[in-house]
N, C-alpha and C. Protein backbone atom coordinates (compact mmCIF):
# COMPACT_ATOMS: atom_id res chain seq x y z
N UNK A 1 2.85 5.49 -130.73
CA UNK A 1 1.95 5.67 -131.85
C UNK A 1 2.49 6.80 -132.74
N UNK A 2 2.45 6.59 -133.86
CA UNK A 2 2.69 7.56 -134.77
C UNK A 2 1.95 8.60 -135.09
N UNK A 3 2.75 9.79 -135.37
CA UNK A 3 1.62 10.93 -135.97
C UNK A 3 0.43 10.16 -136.76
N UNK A 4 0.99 9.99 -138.55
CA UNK A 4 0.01 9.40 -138.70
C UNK A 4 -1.00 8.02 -138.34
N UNK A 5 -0.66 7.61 -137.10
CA UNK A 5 -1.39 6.62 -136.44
C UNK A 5 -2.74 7.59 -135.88
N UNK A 6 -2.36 8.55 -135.00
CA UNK A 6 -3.08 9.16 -134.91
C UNK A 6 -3.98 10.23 -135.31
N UNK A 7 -3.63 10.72 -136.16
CA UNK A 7 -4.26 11.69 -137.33
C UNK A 7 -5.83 10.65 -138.06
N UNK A 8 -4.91 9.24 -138.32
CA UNK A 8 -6.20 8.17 -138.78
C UNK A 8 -7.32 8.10 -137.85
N UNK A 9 -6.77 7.64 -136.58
CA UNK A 9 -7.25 7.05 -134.80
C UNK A 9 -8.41 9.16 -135.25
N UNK A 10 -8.52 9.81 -135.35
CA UNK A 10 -9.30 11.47 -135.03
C UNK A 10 -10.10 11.21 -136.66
N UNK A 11 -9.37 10.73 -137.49
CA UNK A 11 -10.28 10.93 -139.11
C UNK A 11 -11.25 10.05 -138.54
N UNK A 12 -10.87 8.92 -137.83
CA UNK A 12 -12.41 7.51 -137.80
C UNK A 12 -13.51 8.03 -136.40
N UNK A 13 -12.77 8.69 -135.07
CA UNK A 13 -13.39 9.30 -134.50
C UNK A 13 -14.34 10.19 -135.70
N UNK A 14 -13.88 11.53 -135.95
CA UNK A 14 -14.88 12.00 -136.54
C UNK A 14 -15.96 11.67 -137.22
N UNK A 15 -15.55 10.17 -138.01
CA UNK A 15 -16.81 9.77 -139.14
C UNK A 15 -17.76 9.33 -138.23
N UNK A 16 -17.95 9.19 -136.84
CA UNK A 16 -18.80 8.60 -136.47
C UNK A 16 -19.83 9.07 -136.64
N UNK A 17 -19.34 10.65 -136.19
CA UNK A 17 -20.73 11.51 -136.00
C UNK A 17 -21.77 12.22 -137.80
N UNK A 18 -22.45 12.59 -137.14
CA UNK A 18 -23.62 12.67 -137.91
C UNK A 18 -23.46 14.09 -138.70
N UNK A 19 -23.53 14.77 -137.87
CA UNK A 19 -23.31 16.62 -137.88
C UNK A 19 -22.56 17.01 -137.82
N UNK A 20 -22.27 18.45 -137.83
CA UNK A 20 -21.35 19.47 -137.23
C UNK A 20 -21.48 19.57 -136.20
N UNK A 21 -22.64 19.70 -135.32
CA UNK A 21 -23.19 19.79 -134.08
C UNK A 21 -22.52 19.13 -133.15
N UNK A 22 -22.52 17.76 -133.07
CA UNK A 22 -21.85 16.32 -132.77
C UNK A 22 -20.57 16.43 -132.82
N UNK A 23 -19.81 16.77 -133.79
CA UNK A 23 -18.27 17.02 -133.89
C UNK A 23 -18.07 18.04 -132.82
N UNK A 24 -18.59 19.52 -133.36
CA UNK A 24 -18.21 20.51 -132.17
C UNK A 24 -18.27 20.17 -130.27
N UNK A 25 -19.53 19.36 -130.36
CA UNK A 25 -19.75 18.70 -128.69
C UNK A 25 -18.34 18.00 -128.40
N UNK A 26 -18.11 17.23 -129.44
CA UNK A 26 -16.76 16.16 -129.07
C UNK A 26 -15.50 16.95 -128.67
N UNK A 27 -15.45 17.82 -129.62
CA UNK A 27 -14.24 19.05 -129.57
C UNK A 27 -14.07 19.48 -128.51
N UNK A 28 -15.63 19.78 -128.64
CA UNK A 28 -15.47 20.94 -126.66
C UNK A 28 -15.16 19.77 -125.78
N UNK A 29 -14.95 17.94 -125.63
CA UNK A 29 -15.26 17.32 -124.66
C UNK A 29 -13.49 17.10 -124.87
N UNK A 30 -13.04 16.80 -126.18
CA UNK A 30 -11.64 16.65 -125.74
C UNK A 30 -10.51 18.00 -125.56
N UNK A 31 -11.15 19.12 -125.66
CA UNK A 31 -10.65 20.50 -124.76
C UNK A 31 -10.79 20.13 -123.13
N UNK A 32 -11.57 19.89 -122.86
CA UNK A 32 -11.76 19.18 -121.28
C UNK A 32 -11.27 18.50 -121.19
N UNK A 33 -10.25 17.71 -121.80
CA UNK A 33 -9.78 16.66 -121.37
C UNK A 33 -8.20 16.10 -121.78
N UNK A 34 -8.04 17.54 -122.14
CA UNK A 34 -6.46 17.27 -122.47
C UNK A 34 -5.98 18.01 -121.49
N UNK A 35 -4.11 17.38 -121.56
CA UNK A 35 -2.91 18.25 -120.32
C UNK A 35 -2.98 19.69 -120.42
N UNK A 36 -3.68 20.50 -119.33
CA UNK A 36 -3.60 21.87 -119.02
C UNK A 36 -2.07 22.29 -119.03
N UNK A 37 -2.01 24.03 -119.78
CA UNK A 37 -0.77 23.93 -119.49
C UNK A 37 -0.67 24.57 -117.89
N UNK A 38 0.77 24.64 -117.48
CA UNK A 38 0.70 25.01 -116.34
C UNK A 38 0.63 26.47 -116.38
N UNK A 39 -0.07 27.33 -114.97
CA UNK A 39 0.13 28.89 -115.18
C UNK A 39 0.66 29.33 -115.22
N UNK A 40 1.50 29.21 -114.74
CA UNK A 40 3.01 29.75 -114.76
C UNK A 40 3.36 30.24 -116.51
N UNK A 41 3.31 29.09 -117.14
CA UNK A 41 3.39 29.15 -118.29
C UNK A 41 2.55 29.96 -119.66
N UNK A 42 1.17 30.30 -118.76
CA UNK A 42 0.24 31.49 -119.59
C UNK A 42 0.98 32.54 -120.03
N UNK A 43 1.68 32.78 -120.36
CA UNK A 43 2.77 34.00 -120.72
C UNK A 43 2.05 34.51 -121.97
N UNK A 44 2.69 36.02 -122.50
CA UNK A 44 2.81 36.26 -123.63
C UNK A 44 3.43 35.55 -124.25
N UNK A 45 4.75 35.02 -124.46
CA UNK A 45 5.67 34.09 -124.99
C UNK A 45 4.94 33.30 -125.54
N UNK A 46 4.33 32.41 -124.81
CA UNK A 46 3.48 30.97 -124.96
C UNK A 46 2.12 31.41 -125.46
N UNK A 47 1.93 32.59 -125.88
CA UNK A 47 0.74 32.93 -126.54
C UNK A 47 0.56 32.95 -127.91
N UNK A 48 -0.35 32.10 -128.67
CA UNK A 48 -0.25 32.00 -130.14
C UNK A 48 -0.94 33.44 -130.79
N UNK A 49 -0.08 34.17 -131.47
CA UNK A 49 -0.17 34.91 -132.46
C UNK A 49 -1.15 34.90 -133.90
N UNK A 50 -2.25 35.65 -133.94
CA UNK A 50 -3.00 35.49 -134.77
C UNK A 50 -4.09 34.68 -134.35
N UNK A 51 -5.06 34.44 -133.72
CA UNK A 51 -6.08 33.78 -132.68
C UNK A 51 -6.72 34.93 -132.46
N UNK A 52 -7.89 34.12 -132.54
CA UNK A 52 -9.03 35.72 -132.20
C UNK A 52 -9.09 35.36 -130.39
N UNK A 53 -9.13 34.19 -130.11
CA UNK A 53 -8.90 33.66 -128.69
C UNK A 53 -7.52 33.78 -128.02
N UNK A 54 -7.50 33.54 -126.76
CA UNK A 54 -6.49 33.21 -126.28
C UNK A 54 -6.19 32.28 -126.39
N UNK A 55 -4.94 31.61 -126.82
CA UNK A 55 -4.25 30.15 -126.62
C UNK A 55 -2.96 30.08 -126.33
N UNK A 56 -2.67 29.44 -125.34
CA UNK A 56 -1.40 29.00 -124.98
C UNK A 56 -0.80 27.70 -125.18
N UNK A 57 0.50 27.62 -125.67
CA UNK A 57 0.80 26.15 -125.52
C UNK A 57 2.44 26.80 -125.30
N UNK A 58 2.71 25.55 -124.64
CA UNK A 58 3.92 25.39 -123.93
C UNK A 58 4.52 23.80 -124.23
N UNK A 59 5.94 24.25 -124.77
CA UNK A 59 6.75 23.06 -125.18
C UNK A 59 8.23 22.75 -124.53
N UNK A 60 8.06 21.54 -123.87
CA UNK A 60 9.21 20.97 -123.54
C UNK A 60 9.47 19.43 -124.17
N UNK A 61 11.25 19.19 -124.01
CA UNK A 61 11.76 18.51 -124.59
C UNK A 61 11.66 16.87 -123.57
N UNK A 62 11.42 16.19 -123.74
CA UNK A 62 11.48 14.84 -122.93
C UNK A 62 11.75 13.53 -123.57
N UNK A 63 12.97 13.09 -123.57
CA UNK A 63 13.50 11.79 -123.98
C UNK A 63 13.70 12.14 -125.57
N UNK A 64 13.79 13.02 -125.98
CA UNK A 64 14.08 13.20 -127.41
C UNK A 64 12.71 13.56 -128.22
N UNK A 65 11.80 13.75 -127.01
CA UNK A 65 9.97 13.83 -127.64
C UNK A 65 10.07 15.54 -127.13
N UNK A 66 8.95 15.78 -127.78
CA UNK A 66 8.26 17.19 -127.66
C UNK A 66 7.66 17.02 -126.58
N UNK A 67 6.70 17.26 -125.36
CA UNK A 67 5.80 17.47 -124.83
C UNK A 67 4.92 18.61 -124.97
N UNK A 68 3.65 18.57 -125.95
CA UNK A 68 3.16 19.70 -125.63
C UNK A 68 2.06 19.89 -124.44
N UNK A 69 1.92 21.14 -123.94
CA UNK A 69 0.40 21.43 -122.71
C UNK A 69 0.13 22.72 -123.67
N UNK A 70 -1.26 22.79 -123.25
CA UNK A 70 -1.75 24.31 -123.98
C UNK A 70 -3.62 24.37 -123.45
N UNK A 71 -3.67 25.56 -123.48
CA UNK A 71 -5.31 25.93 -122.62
C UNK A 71 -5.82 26.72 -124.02
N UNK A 72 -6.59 27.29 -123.61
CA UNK A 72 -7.26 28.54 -124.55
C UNK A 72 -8.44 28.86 -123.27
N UNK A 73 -9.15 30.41 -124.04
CA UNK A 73 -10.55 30.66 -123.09
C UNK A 73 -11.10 31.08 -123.61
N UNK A 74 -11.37 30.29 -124.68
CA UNK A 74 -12.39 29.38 -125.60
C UNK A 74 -12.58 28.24 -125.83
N UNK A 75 -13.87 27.76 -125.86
CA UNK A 75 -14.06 26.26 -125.50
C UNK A 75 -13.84 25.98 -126.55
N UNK A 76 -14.04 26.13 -127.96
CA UNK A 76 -14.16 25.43 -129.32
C UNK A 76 -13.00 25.59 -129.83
N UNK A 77 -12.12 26.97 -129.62
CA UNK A 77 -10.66 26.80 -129.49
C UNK A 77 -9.83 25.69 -128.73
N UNK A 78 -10.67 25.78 -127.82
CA UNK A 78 -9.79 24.78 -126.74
C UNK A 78 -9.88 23.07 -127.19
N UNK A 79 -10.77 22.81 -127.86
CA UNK A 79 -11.28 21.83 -128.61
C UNK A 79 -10.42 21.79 -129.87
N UNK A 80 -9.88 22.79 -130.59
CA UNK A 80 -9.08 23.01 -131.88
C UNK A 80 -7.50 22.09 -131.16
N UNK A 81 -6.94 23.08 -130.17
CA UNK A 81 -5.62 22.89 -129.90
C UNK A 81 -5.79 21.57 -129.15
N UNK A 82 -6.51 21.29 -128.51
CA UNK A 82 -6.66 19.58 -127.92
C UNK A 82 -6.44 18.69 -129.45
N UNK A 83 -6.72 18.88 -129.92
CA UNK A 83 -6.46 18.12 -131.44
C UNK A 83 -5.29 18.12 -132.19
N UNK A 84 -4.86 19.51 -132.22
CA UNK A 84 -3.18 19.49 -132.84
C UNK A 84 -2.26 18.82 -131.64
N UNK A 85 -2.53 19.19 -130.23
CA UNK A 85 -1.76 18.76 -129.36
C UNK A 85 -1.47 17.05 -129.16
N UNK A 86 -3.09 16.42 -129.20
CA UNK A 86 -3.04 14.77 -129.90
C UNK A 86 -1.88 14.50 -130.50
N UNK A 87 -2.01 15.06 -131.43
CA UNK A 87 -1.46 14.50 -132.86
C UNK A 87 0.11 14.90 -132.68
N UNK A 88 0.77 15.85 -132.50
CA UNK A 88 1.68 16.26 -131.97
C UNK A 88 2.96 16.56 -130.85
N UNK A 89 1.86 16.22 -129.52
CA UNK A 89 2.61 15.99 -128.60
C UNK A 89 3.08 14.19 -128.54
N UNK A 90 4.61 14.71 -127.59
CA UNK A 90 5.44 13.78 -127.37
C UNK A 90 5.88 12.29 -128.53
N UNK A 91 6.04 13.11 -129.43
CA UNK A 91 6.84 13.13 -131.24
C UNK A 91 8.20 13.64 -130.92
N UNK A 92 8.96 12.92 -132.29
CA UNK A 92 10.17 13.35 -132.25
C UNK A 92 10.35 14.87 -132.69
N UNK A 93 11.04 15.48 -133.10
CA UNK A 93 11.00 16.87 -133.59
C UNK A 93 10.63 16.66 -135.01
N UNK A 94 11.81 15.92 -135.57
CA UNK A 94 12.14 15.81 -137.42
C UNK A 94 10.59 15.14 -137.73
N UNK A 95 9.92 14.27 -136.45
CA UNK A 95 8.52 13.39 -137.42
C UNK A 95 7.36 14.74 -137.29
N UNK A 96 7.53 15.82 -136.43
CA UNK A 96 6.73 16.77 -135.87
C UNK A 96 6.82 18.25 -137.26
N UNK A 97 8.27 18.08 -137.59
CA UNK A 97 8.29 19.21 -139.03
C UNK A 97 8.22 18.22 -139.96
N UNK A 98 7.95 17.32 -140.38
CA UNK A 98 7.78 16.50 -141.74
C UNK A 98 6.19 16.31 -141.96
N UNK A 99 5.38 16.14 -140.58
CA UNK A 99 4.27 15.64 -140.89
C UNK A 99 3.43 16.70 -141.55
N UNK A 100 2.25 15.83 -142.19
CA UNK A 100 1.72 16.91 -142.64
C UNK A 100 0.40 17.18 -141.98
N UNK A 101 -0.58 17.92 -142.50
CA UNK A 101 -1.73 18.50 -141.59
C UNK A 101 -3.09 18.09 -143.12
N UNK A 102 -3.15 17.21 -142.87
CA UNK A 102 -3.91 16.85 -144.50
C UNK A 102 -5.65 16.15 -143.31
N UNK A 103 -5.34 15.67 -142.68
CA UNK A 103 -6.03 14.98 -141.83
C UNK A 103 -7.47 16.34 -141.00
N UNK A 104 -6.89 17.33 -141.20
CA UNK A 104 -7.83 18.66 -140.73
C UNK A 104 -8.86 18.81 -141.77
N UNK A 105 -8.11 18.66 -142.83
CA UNK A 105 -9.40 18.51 -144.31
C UNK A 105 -10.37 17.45 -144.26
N UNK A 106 -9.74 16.40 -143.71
CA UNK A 106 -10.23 15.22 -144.13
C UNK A 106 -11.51 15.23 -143.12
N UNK A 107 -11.27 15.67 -141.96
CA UNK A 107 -12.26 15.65 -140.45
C UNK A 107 -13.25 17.11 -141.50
N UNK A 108 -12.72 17.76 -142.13
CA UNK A 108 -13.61 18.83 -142.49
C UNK A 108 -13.86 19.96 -141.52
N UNK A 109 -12.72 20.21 -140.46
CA UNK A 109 -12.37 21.19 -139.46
C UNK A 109 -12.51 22.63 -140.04
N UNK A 110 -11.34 22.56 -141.09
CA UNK A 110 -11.35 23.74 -141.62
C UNK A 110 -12.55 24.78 -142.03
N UNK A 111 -13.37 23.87 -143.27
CA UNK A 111 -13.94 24.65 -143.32
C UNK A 111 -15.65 24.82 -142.65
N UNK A 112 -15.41 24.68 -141.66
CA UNK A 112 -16.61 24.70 -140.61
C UNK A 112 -16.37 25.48 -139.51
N UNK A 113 -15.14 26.50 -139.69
CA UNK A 113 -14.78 27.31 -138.90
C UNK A 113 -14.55 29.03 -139.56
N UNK A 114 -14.69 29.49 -138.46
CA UNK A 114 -15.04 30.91 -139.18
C UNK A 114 -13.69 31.19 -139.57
N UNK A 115 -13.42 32.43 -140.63
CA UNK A 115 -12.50 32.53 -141.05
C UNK A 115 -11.15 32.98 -139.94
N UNK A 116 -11.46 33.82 -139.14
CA UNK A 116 -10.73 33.96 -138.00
C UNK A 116 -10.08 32.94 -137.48
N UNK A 117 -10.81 32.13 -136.99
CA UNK A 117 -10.83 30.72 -136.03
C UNK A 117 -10.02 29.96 -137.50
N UNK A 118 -10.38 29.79 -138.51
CA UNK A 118 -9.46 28.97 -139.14
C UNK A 118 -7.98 29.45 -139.41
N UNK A 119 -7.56 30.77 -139.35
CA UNK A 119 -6.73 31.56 -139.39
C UNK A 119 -5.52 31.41 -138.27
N UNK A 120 -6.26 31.39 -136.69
CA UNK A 120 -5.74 30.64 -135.84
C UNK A 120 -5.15 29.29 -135.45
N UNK A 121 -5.78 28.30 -136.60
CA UNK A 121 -5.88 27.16 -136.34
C UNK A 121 -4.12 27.12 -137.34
N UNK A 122 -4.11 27.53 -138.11
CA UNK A 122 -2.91 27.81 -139.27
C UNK A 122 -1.45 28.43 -138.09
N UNK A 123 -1.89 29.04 -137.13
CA UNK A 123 -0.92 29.37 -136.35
C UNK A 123 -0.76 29.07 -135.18
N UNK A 124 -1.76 28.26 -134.94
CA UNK A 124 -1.19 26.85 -134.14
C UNK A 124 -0.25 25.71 -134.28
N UNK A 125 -0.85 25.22 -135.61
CA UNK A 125 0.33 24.70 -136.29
C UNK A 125 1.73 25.34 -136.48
N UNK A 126 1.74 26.07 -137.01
CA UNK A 126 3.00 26.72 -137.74
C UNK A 126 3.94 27.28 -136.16
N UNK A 127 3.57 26.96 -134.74
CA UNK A 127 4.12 27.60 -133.69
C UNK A 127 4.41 26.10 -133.12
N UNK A 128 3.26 25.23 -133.34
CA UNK A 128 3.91 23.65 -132.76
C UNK A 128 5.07 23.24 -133.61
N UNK A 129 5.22 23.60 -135.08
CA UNK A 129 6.44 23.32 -136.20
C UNK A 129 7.64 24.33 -135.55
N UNK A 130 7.38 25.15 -135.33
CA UNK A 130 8.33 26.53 -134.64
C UNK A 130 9.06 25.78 -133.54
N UNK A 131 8.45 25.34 -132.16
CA UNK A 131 8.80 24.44 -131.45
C UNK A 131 9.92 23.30 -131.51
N UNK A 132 8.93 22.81 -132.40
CA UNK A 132 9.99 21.42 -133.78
C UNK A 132 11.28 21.19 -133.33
N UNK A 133 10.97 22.62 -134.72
CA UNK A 133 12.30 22.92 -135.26
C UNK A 133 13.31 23.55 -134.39
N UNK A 134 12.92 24.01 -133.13
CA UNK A 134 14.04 25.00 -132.33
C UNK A 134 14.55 23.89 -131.30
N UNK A 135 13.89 22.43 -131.42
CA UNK A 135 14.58 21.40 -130.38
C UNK A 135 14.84 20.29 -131.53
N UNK A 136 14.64 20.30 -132.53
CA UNK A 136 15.63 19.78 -133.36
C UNK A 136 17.00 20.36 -134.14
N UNK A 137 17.04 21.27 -133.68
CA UNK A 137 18.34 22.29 -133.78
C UNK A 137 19.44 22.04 -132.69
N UNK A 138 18.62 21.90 -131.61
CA UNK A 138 19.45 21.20 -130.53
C UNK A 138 19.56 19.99 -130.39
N UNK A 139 19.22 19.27 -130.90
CA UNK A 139 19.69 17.89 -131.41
C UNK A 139 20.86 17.29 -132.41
N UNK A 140 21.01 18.40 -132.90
CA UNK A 140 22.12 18.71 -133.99
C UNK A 140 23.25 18.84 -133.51
């Protein structure tokens, strides 16, 4: 499935619901339900920068795909990065720095998050692109 296969597959999830309320429940349900990363891997390293929460994500290379895992200890965080990780994990590198992030507007994520929390959400991204780009370098 393609990024944007799935970015669409989370815009039609979201329209279902009614509220904000409803969205946030879903969030917190697919934080529960995405690949934990492993502990080992909780590092500073693997810690996203700029997060009022803790979040970790951890990236390895598999068959020419990304794999991402990542936790937080925050549930609605943890609900944020379950969503970039969707959309993102096990992608090529070059489809992972090309895509774009237009689909966060569209769900109306952004601005239903406090400024902090949206602040984080900006450097989630920009550390899964970081990733990318440092195993599409080695592809080169």
């Amino acid at each position: 499935m393609t990024i944007q296969d799935i970015q669409s597959e989370i815009i039609d999830e979201f329209s279902m619901f009614d509220d904000w309320m409803q969205r946030y429940e879903y969030m917190i349900d697919l934080g529960k339900s995405m690949p934990l990363i492993n502990d080992q891997y909780k590092t500073e390293d693997n810690l996203i920068k700029g997060c009022q929460s803790r979040v970790w994500v951890y990236a390895e290379m598999k068959d020419d795909n990304v794999i991402f895992t990542a936790d937080s200890d925050a549930i609605i965080t943890k609900g944020i990065i379950a969503i970039i990780i969707r959309v993102f994990s096990n992608q090529h590198p070059k489809d992972i720095i090309k895509a774009d992030t237009n689909f966060i507007d569209e769900i109306g994520l952004k601005e239903h998050l406090s400024p902090t929390r949206a602040n984080g959400l900006v450097s989630m991204i920009k550390q899964i692109k970081l990733y990318a780009l440092a195993y599409q370098t080695q592809l080169n």
